[in-house]
N, C-alpha and C. Protein backbone atom coordinates (compact mmCIF):
# COMPACT_ATOMS: atom_id res chain seq x y z
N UNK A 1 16.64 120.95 147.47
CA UNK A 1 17.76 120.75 148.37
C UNK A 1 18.97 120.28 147.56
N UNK A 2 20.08 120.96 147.72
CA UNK A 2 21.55 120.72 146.69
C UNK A 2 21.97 119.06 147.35
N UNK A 3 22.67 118.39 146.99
CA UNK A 3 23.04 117.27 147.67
C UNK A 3 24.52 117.74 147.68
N UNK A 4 25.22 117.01 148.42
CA UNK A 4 26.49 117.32 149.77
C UNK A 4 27.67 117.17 148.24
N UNK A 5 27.46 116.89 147.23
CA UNK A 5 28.68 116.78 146.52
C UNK A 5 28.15 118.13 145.16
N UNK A 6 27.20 118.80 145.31
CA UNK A 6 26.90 120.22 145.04
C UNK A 6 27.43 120.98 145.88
N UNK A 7 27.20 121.01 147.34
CA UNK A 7 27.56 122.11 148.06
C UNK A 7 29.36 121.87 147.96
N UNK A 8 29.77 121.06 148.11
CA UNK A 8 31.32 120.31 147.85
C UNK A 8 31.92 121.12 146.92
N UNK A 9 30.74 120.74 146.05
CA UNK A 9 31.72 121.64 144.79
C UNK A 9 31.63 123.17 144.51
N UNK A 10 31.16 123.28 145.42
CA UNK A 10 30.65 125.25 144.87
C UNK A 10 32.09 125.92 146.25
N UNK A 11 32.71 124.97 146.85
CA UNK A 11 33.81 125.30 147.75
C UNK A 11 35.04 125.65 147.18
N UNK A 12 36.29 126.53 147.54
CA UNK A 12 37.45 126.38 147.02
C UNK A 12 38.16 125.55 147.16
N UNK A 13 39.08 125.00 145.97
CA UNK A 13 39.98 124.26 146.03
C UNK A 13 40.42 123.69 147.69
N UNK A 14 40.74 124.70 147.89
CA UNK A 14 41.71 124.10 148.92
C UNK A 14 40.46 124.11 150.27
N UNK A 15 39.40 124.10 150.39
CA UNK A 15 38.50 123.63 151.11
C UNK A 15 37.73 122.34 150.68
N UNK A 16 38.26 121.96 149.37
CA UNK A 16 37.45 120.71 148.76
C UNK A 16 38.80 119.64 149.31
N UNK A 17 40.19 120.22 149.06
CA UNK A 17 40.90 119.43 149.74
C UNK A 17 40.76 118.81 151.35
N UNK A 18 40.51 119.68 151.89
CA UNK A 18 40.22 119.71 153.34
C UNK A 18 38.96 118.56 153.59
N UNK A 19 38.24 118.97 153.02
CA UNK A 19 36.73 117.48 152.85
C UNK A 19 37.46 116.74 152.66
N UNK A 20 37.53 116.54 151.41
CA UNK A 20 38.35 114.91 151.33
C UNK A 20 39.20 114.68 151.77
N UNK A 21 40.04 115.32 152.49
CA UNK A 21 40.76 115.08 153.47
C UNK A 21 40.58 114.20 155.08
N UNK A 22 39.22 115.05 155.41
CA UNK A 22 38.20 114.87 156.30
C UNK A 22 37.33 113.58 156.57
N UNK A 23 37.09 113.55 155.30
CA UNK A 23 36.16 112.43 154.77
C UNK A 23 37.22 111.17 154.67
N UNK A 24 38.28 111.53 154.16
CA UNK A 24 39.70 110.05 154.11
C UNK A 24 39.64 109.73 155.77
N UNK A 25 39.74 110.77 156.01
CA UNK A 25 40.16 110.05 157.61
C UNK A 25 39.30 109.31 158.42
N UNK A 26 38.44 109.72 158.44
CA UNK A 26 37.37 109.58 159.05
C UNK A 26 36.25 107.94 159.10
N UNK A 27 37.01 107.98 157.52
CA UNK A 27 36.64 106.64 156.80
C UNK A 27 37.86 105.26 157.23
N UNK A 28 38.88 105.90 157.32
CA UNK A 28 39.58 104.96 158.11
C UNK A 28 39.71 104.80 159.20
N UNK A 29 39.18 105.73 159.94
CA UNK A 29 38.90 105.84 161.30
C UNK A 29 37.66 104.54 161.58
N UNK A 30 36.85 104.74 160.43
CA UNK A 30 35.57 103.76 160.49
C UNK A 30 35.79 102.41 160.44
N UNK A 31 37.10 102.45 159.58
CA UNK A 31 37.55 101.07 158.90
C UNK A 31 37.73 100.31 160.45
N UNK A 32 38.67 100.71 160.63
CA UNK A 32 39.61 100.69 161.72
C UNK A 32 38.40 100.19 162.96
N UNK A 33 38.09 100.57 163.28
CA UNK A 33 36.92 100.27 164.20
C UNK A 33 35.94 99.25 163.85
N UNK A 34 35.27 99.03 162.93
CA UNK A 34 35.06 97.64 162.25
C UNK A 34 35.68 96.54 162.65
N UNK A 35 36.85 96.41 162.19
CA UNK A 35 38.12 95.57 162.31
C UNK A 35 38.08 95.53 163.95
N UNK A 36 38.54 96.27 164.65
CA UNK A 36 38.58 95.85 165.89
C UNK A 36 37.26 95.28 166.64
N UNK A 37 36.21 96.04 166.29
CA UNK A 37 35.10 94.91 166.68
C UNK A 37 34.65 93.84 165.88
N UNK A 38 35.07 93.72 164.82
CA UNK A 38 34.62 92.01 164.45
C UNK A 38 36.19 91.17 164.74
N UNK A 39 37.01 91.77 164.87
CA UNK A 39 38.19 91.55 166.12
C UNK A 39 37.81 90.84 167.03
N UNK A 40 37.25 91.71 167.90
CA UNK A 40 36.60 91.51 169.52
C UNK A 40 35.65 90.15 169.39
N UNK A 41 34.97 90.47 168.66
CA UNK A 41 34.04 89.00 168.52
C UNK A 41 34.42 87.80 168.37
N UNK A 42 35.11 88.14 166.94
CA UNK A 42 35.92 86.36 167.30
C UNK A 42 36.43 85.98 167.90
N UNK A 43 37.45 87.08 168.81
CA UNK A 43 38.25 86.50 169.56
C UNK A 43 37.36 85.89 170.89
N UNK A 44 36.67 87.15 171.46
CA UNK A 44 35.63 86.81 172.50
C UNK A 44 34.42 85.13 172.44
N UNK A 45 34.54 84.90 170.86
CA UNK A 45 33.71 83.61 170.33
C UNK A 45 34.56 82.37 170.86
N UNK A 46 35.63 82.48 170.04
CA UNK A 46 36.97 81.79 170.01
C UNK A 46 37.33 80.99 171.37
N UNK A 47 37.66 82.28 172.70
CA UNK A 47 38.45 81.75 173.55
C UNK A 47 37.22 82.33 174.90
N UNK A 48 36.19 82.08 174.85
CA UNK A 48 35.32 82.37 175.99
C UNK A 48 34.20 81.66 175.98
N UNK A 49 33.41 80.69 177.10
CA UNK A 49 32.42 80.21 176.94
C UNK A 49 31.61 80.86 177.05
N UNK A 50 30.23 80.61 176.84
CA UNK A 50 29.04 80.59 176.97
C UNK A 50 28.68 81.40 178.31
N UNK A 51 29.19 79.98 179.53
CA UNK A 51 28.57 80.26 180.96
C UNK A 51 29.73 80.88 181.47
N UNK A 52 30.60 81.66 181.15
CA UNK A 52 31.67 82.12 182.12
C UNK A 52 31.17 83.60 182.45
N UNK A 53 30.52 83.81 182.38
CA UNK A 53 29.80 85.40 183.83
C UNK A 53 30.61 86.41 183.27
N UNK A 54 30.41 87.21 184.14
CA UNK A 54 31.36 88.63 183.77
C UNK A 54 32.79 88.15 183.93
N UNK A 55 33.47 87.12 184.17
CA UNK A 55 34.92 86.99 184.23
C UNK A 55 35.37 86.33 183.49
N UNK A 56 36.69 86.45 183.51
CA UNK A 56 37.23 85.63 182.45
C UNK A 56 38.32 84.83 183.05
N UNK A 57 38.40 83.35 182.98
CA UNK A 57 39.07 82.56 183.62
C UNK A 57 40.98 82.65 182.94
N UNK A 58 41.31 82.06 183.88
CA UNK A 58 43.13 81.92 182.68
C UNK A 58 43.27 81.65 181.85
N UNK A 59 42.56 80.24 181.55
CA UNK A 59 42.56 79.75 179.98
C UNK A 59 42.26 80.26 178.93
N UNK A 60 41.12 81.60 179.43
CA UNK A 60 40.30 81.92 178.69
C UNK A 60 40.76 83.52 178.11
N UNK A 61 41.94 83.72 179.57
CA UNK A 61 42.60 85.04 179.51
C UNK A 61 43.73 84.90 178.16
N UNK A 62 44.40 83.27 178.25
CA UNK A 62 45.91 83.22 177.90
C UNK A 62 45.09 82.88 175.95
N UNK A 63 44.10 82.75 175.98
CA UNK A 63 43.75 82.14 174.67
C UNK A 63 43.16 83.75 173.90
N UNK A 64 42.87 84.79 174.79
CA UNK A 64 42.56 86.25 174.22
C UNK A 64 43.83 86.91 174.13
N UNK A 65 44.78 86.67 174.63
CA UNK A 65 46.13 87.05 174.95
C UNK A 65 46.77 86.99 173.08
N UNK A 66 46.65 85.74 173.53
CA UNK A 66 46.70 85.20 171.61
C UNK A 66 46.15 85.30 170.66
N UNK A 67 44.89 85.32 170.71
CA UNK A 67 44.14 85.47 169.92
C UNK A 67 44.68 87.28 169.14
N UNK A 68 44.79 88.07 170.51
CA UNK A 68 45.30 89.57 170.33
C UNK A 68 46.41 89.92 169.71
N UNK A 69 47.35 89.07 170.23
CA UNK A 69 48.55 89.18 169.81
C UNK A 69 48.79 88.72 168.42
N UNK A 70 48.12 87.76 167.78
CA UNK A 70 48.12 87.37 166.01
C UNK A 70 47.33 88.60 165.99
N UNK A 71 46.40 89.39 166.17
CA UNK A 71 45.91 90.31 165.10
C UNK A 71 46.65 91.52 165.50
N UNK A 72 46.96 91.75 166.19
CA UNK A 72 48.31 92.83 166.05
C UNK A 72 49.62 92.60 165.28
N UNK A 73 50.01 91.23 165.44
CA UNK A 73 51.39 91.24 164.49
C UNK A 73 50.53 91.10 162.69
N UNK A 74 49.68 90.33 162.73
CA UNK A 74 49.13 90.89 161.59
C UNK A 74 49.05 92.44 160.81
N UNK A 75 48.12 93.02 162.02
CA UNK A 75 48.19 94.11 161.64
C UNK A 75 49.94 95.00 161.11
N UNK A 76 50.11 94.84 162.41
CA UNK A 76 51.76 95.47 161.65
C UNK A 76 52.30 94.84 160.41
N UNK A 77 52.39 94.02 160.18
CA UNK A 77 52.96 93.07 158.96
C UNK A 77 52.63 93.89 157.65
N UNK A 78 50.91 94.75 158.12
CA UNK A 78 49.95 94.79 156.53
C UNK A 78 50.58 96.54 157.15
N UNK A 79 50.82 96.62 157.66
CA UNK A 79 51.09 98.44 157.79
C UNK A 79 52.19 98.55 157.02
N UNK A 80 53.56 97.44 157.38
CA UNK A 80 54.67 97.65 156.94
C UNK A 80 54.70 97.62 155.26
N UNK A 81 53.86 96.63 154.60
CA UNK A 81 53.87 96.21 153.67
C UNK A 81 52.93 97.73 152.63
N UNK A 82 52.00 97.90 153.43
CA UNK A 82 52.09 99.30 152.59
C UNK A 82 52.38 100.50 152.59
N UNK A 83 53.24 100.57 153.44
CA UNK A 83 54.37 101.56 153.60
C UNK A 83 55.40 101.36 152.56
N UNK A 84 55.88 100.29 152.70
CA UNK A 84 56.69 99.85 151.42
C UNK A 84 56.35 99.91 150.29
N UNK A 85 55.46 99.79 149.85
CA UNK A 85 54.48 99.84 148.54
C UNK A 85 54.74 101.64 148.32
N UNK A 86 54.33 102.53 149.64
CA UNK A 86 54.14 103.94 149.06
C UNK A 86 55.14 104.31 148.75
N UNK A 87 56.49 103.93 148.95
CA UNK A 87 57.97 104.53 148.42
C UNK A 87 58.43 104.11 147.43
C-alpha cells in the first residue's frame, strides 16, 4: 500500500498545490475549532456553576458575555498583528 505522501507525489504540480492547499485549510479550520472549544470550556468553567440546570442565570449570562468578548478582542488583536507581519 503507497502511503498518502507517495500518491501526493506521483500528482501534478498544480494538483499537489491544490492538496496543500486543502490540507492548509482544513488544518486551520481544525485549529480554529480547538480554540473555540477549549474557549467554551473555560469560559463555561469560569462563569457557570455546578447546580445551575440547563439555564443560565444573569450573573452567569453577564460573566460569559465577558468572558466572550476578551476572546474575541483577543482574537482580532492576533489577526491584525499578523496581517501586519504579512506586508
Amino acid at each position: 500500500m503507497e502511503s498518502v505522501q507517495q500518491q501526493v507525489s506521483q500528482l501534478s504540480a498544480e494538483a499537489q498545490k491544490e492538496v496543500l492547499a486543502f490540507i492548509q485549510k482544513e488544518s486551520a479550520q481544525a485549529k480554529i475549532q480547538s480554540s473555540v472549544t477549549s474557549f467554551t470550556d473555560r469560559c463555561f468553567t469560569k462563569c457557570c456553576s455546578e447546580g445551575s440546570g440547563s439555564t443560565v442565570n444573569a450573573v452567569e449570562e453577564q460573566c460569559l458575555r465577558g468572558c466572550l468578548n476578551a476572546f474575541l478582542d483577543t482574537n482580532i488583536k492576533v489577526v491584525h498583528i499578523l496581517q501586519s507581519m504579512q506586508k
